[in-house]
C-alpha atoms as a PDB file:
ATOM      1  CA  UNK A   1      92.980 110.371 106.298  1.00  0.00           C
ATOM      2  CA  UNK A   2      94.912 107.351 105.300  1.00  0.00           C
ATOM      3  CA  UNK A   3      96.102 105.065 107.765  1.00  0.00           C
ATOM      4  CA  UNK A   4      98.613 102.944 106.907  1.00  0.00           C
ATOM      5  CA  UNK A   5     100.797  99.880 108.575  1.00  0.00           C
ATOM      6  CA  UNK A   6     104.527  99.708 107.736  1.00  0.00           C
ATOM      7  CA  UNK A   7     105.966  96.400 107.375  1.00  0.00           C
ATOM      8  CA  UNK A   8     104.809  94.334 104.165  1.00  0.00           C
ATOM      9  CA  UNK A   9     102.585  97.118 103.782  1.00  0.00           C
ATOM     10  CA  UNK A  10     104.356 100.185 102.656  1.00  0.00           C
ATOM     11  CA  UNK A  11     108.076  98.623 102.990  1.00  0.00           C
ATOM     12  CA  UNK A  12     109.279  95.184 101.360  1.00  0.00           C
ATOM     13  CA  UNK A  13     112.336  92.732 103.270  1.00  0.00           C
ATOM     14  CA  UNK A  14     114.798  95.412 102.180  1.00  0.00           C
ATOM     15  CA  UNK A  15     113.693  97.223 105.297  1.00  0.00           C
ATOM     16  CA  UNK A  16     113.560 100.844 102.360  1.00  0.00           C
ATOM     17  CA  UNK A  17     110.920 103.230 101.959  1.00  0.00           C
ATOM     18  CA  UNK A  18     110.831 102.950  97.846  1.00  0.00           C
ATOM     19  CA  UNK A  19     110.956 106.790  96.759  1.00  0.00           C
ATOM     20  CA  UNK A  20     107.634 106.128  94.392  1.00  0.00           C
ATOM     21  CA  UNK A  21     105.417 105.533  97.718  1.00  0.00           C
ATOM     22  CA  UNK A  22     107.623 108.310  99.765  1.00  0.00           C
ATOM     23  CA  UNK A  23     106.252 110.536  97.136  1.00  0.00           C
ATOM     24  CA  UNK A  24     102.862 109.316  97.022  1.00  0.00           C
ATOM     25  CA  UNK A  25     102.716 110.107 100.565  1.00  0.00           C
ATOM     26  CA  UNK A  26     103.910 113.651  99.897  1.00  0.00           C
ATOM     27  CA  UNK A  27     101.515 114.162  97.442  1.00  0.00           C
ATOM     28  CA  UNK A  28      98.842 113.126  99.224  1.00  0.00           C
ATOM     29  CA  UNK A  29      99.881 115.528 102.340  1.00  0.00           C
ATOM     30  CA  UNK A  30     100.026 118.033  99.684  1.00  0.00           C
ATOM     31  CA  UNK A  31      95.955 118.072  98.995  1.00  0.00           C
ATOM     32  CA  UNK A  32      95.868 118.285 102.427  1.00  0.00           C
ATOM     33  CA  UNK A  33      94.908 114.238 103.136  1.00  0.00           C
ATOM     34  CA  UNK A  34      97.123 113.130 106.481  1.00  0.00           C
ATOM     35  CA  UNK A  35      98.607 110.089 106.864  1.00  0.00           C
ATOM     36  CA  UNK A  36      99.219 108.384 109.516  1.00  0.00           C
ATOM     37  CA  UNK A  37     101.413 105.357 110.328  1.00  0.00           C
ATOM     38  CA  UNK A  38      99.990 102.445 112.299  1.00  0.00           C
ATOM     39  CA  UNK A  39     102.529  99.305 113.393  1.00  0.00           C
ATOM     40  CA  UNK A  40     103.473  96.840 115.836  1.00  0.00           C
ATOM     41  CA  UNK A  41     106.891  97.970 115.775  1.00  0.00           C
ATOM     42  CA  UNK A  42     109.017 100.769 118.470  1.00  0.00           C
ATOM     43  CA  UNK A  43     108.333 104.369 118.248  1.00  0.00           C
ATOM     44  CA  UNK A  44     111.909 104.423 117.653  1.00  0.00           C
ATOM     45  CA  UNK A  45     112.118 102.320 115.374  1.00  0.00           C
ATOM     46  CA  UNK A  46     109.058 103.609 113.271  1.00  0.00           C
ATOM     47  CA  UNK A  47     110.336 107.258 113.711  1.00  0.00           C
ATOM     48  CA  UNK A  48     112.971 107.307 110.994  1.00  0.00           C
ATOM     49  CA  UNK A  49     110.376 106.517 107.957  1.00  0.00           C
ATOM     50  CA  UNK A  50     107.658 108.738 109.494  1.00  0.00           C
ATOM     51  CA  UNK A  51     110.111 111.426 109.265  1.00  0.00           C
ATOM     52  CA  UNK A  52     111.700 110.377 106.251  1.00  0.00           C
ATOM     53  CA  UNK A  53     108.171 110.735 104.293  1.00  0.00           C
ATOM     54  CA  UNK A  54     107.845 114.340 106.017  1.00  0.00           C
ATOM     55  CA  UNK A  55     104.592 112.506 107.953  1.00  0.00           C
ATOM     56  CA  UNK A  56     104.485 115.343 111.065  1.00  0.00           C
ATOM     57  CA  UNK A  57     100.996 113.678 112.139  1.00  0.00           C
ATOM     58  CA  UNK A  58     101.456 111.446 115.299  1.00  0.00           C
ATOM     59  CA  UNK A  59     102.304 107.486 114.929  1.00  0.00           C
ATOM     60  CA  UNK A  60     100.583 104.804 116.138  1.00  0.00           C
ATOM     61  CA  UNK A  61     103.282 102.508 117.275  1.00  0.00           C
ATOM     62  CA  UNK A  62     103.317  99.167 119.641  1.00  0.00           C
ATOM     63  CA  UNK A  63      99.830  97.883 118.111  1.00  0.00           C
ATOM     64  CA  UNK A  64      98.258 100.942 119.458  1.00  0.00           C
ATOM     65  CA  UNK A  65     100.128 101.045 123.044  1.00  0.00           C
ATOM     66  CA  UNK A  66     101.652 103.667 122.035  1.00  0.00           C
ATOM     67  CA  UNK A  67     100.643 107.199 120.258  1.00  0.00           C
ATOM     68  CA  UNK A  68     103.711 109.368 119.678  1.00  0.00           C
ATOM     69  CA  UNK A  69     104.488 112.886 118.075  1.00  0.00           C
ATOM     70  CA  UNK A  70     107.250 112.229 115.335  1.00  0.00           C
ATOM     71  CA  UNK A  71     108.451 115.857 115.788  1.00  0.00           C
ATOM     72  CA  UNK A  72     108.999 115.942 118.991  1.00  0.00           C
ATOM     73  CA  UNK A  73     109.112 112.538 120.640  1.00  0.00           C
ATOM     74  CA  UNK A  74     106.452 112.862 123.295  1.00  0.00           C
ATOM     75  CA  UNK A  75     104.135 110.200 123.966  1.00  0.00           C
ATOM     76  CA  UNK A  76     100.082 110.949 123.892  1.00  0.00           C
ATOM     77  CA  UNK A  77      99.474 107.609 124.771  1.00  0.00           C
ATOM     78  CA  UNK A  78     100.655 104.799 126.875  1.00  0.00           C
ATOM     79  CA  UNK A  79      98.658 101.778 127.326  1.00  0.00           C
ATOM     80  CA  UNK A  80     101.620  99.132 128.824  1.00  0.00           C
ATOM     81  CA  UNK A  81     101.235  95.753 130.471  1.00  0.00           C
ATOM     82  CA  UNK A  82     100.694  95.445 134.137  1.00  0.00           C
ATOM     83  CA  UNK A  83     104.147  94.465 135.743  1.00  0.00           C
ATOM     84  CA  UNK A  84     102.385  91.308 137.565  1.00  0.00           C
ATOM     85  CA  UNK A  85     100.553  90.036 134.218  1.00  0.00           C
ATOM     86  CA  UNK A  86     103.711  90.789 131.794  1.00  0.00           C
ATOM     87  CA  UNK A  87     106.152  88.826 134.395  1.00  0.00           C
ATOM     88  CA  UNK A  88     103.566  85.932 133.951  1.00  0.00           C
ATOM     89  CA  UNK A  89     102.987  86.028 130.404  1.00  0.00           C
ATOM     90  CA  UNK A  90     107.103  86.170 130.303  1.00  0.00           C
ATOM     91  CA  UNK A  91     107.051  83.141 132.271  1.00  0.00           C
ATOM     92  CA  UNK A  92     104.637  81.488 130.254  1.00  0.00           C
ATOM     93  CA  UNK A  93     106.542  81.764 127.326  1.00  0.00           C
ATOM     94  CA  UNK A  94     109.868  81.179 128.338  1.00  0.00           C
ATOM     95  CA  UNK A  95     108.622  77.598 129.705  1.00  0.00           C
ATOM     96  CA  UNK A  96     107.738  76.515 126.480  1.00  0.00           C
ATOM     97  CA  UNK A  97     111.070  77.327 125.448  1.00  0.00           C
ATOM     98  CA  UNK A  98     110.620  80.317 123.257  1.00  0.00           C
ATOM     99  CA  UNK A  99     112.557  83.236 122.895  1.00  0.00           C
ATOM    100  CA  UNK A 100     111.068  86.605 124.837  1.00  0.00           C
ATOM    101  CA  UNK A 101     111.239  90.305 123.928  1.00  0.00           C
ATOM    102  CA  UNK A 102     110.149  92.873 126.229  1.00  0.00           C
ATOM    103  CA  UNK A 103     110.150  96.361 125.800  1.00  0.00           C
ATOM    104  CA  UNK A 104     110.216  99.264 128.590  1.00  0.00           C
ATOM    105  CA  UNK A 105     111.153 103.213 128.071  1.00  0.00           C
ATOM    106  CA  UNK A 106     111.296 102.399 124.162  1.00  0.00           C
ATOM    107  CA  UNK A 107     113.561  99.712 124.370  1.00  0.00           C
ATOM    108  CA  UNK A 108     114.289  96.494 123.937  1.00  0.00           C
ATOM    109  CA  UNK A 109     115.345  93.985 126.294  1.00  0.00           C
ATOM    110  CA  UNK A 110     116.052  90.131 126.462  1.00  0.00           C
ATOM    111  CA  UNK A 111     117.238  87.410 128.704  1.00  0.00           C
ATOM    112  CA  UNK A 112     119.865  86.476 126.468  1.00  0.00           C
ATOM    113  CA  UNK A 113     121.193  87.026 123.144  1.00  0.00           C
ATOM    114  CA  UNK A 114     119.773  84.678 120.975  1.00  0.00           C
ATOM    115  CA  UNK A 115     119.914  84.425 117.099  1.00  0.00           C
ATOM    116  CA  UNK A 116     116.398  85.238 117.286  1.00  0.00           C
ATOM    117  CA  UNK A 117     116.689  88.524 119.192  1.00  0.00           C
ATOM    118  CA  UNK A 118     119.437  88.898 117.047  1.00  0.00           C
ATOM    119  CA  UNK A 119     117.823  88.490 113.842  1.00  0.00           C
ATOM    120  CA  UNK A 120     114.460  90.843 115.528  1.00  0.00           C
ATOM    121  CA  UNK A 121     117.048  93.389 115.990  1.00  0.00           C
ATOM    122  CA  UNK A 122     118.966  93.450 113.048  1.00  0.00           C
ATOM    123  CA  UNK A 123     115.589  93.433 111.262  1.00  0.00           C
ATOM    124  CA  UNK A 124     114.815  96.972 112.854  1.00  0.00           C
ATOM    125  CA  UNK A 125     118.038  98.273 113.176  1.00  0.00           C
ATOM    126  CA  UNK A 126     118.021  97.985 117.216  1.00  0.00           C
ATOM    127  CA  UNK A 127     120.060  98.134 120.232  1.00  0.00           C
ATOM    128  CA  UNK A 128     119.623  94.589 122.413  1.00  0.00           C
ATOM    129  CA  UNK A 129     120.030  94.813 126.414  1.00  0.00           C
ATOM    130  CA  UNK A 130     120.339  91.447 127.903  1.00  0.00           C
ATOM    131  CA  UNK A 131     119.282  91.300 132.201  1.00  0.00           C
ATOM    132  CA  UNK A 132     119.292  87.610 132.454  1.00  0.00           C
ATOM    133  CA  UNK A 133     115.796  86.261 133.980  1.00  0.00           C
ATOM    134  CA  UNK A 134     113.649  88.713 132.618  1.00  0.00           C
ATOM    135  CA  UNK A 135     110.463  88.271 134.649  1.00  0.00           C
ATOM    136  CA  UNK A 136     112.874  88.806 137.759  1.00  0.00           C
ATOM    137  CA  UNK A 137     114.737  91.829 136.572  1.00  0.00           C
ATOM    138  CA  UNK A 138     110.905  93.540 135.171  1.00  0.00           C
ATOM    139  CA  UNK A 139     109.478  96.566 137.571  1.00  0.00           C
ATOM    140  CA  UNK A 140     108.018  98.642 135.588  1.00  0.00           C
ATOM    141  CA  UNK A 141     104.939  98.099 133.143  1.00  0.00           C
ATOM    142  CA  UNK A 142     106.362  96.278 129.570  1.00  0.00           C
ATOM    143  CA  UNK A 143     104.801  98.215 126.623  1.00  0.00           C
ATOM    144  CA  UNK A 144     104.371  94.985 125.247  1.00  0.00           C
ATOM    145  CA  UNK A 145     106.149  91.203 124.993  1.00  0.00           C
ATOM    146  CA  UNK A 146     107.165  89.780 121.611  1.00  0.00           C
ATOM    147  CA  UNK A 147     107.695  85.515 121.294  1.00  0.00           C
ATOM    148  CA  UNK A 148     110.390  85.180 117.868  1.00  0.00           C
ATOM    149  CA  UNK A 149     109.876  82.029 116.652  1.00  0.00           C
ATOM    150  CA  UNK A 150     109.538  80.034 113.598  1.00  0.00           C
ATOM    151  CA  UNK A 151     105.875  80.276 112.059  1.00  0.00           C
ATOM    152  CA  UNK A 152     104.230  77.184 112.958  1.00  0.00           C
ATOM    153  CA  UNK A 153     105.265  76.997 116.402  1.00  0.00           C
ATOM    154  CA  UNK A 154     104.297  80.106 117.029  1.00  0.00           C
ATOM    155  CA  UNK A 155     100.890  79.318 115.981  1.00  0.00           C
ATOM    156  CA  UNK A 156     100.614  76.793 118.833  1.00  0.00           C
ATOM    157  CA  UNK A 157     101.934  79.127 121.121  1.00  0.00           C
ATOM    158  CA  UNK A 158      99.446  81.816 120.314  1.00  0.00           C
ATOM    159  CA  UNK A 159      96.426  79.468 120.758  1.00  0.00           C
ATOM    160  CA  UNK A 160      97.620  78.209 124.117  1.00  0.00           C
ATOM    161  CA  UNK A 161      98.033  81.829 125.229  1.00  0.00           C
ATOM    162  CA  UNK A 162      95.314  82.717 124.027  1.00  0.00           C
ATOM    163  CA  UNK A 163      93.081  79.895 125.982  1.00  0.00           C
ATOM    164  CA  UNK A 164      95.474  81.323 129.468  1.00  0.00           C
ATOM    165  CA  UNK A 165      95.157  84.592 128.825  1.00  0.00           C
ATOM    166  CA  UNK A 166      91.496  85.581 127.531  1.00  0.00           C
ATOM    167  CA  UNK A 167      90.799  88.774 127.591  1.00  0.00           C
ATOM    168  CA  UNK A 168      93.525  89.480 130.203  1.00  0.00           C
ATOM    169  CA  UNK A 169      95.863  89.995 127.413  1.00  0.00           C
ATOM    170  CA  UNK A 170      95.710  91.024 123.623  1.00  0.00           C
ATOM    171  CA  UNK A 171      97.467  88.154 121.569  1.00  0.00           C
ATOM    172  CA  UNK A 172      98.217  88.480 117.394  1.00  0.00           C
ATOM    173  CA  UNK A 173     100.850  87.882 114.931  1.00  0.00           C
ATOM    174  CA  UNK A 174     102.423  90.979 113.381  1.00  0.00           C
ATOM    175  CA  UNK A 175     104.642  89.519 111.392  1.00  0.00           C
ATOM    176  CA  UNK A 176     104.972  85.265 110.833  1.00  0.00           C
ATOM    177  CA  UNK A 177     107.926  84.962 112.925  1.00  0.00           C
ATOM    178  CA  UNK A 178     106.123  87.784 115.790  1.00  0.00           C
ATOM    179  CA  UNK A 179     103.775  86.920 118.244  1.00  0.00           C
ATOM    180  CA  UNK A 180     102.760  90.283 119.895  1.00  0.00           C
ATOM    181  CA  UNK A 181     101.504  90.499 123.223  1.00  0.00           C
ATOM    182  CA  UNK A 182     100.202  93.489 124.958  1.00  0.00           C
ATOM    183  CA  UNK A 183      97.419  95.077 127.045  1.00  0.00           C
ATOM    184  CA  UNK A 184      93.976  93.811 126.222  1.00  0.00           C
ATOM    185  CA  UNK A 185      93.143  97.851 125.793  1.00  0.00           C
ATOM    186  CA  UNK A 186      95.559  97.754 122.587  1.00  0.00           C
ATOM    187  CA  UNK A 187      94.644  97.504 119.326  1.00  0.00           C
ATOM    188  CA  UNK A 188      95.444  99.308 115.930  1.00  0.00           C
ATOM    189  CA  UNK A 189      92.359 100.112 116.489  1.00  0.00           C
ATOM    190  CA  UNK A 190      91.955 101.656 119.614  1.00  0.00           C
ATOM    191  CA  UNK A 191      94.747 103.824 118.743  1.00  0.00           C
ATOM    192  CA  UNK A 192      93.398 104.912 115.642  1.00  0.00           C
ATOM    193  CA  UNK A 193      90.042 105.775 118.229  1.00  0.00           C
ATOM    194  CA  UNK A 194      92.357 107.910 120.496  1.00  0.00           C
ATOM    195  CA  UNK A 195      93.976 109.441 117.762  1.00  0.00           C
ATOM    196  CA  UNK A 196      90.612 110.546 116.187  1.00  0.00           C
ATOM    197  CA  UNK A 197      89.580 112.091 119.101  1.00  0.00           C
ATOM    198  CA  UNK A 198      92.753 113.724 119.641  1.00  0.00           C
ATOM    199  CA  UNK A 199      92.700 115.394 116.673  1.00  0.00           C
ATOM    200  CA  UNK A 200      89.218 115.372 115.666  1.00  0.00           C
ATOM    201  CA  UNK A 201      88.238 112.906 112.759  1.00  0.00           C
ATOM    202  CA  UNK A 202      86.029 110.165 112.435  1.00  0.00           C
ATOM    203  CA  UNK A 203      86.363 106.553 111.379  1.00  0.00           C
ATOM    204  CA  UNK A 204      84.321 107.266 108.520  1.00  0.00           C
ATOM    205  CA  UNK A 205      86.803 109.263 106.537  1.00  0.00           C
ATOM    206  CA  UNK A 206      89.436 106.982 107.270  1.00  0.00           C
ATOM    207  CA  UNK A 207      91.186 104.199 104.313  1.00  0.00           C
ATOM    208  CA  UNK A 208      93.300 101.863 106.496  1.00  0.00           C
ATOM    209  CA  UNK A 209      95.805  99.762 104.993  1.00  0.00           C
ATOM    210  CA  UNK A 210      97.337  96.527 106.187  1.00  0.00           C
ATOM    211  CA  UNK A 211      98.707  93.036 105.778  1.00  0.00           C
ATOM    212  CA  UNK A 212      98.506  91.166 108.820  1.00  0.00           C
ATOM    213  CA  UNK A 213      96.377  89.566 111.503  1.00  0.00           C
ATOM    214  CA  UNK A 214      97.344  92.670 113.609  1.00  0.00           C
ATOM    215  CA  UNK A 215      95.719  94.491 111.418  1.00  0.00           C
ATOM    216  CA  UNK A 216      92.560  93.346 111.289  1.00  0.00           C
ATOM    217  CA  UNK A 217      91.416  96.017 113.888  1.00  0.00           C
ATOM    218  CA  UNK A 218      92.654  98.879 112.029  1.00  0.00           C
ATOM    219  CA  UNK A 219      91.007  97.954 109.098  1.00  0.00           C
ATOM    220  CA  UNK A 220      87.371  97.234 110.585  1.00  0.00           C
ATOM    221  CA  UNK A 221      87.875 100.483 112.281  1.00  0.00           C
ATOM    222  CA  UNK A 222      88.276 102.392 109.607  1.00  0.00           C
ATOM    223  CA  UNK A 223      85.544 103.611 107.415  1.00  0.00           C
ATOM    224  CA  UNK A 224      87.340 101.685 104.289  1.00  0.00           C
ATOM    225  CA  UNK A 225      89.531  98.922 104.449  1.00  0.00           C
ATOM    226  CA  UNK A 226      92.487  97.623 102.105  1.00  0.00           C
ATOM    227  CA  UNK A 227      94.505  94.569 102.282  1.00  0.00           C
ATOM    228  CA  UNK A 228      98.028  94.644 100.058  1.00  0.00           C
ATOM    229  CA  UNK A 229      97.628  90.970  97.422  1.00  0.00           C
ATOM    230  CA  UNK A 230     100.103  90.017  99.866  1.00  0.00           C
ATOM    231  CA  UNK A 231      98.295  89.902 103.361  1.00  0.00           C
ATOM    232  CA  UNK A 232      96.959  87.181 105.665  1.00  0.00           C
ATOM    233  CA  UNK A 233      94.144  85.236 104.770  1.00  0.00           C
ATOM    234  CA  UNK A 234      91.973  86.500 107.278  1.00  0.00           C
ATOM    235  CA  UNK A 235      92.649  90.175 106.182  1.00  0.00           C
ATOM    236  CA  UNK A 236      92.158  89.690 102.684  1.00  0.00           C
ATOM    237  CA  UNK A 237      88.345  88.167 103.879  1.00  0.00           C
ATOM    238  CA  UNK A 238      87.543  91.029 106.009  1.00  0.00           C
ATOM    239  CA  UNK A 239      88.907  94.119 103.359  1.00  0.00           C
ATOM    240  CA  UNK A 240      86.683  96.052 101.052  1.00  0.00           C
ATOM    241  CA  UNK A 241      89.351  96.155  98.736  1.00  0.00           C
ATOM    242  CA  UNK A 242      92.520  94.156  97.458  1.00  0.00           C
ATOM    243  CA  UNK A 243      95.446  96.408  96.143  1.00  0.00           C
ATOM    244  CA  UNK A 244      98.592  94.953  94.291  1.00  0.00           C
ATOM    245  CA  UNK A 245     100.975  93.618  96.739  1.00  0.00           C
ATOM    246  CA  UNK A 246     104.026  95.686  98.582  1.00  0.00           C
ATOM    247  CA  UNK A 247     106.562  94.621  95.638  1.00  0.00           C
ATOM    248  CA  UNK A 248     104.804  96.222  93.432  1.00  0.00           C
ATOM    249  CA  UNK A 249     103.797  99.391  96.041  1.00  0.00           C
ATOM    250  CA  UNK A 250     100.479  98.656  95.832  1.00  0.00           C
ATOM    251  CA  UNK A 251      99.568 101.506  97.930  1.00  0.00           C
ATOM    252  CA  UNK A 252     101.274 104.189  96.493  1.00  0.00           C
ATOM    253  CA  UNK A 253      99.620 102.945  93.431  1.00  0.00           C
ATOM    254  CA  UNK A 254      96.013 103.515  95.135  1.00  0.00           C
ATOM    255  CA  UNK A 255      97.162 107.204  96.369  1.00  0.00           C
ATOM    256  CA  UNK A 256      98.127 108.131  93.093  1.00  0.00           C
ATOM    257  CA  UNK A 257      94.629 106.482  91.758  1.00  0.00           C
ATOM    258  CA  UNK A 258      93.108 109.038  94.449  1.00  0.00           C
ATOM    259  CA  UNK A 259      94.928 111.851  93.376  1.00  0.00           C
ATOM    260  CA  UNK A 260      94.310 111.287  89.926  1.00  0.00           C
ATOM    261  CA  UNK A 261      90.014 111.786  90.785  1.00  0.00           C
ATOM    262  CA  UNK A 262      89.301 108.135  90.444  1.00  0.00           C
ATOM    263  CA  UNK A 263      88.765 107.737  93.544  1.00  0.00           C
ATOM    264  CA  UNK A 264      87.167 104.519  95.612  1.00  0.00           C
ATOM    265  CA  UNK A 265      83.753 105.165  94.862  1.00  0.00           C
ATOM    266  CA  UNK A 266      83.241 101.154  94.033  1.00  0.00           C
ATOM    267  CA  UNK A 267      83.487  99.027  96.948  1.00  0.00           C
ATOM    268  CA  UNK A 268      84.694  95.818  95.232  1.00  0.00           C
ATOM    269  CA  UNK A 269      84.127  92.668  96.724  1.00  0.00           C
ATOM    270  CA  UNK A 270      86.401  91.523  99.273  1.00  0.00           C
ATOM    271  CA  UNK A 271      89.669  89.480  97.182  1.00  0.00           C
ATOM    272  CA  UNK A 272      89.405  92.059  94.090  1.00  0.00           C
ATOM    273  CA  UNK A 273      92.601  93.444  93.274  1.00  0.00           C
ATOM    274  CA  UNK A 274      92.544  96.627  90.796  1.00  0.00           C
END
């Protein structure tokens, strides 16, 4: 099984799945190898390029909060936020005077309208619904909480959150600007685990690829790990391998490598690109 993330990963800014790695995916679905998707993002906003790459394995979606049949929609797993610690994880946010996603029911919702939820939005192609004083208007369990921000800040703001929060809550960036906050059950990771035992596979036979610190789960899960010349820091360290970067569909270039009977028999050391 491959198990892949989506942003930076298998798509560039252009928001496109290039048609080299949709076929690489195809072909490897072909020799019977599945493929899953694993991101930080929506189920519905994952859906179209699961579908689009004829992927009819479920999706790991919401850093693992979620596990999702592309097909038909229905959720296997749901691992949200309790309503009491997402209000105050809101709340701890919007004092610092950051910007606050939250998403219930597979959707996303805001205080206000901001040029960062606009921006977040546009990004994924997604409908906004602004309540006003989102901790108030919350009653049900938030799949997770996303702070938009500019890189650095957000930085700070992780660290602090992470100090409040411990293990109450899992904290990571998905994506520079994304700060992703959800239940401390919820990783890539974990719902790579559930998945496996769902459908009967083991971490062993499982390449993971990935870019960012939300990633770094998935990829010590999995019984080989690769990190696109383009990830964090801290992924690149952990990885067994180092393909060429998204721009250049590094990925599709290692499926096609597989397919070809080259295999990864050579565990190069972590930082090798090939």
């Amino acid at each position: 099984m491959l198990a892949c993330d989506l942003d930076r990963t298998l798509i560039a800014k252009d928001g496109m799945l290039p048609s080299r790695t949709e076929a690489a995916i195809r072909a490897a679905r072909a020799q019977g190898i599945r493929v899953v998707i694993a991101t930080g993002r929506m189920f519905v906003s994952v859906r179209p390029y699961v579908l689009q790459a004829g992927i009819d394995d479920p999706v790991v979606c919401y850093q693992g909060a979620v596990v999702a049949e592309p097909e038909t929609g229905r959720w296997l797993r749901h691992e949200p936020i309790p309503v009491a610690l997402a209000r105050e994880a809101i709340e701890a946010i919007v004092a610092e005077n950051f910007h606050v996603n939250v998403y219930v029911d597979d959707e996303l919702f805001v205080g206000k309208v901001t040029p960062e939820a606009r921006a977040y939005a546009d990004f994924q192609g997604l409908v906004i619904h602004e309540v006003g004083d989102l901790a108030a208007w919350l009653e049900k369990p938030a799949t997770k909480v996303v702070s938009v921000g500019e890189p650095e800040l957000l930085d700070g703001l992780e660290a602090r959150l992470k100090e409040r929060f411990a293990a109450r809550l899992y904290i990571s960036k998905s994506l520079p600007f994304f700060l992703e906050i959800a239940s401390p059950k919820v990783t890539k990771g974990s719902g790579l685990q559930f998945l496996a035992e769902h459908l009967g596979f083991s971490a062993e036979n499982v390449v993971a690829f990935g870019d960012g610190e939300n990633d770094i789960e998935l990829l010590e899960w999995a019984g080989f790990g690769i990190a696109v010349a383009n990830a964090h820091e801290r992924l690149i360290q952990i990885a067994d391998w180092v393909c060429p970067p998204v721009t250049e569909e590094g990925v599709a270039q290692v499926i096609e490598a597989v397919l070809r009977g080259r295999g990864l028999a050579t565990k190069l050391h972590p930082g090798t690109t090939s």
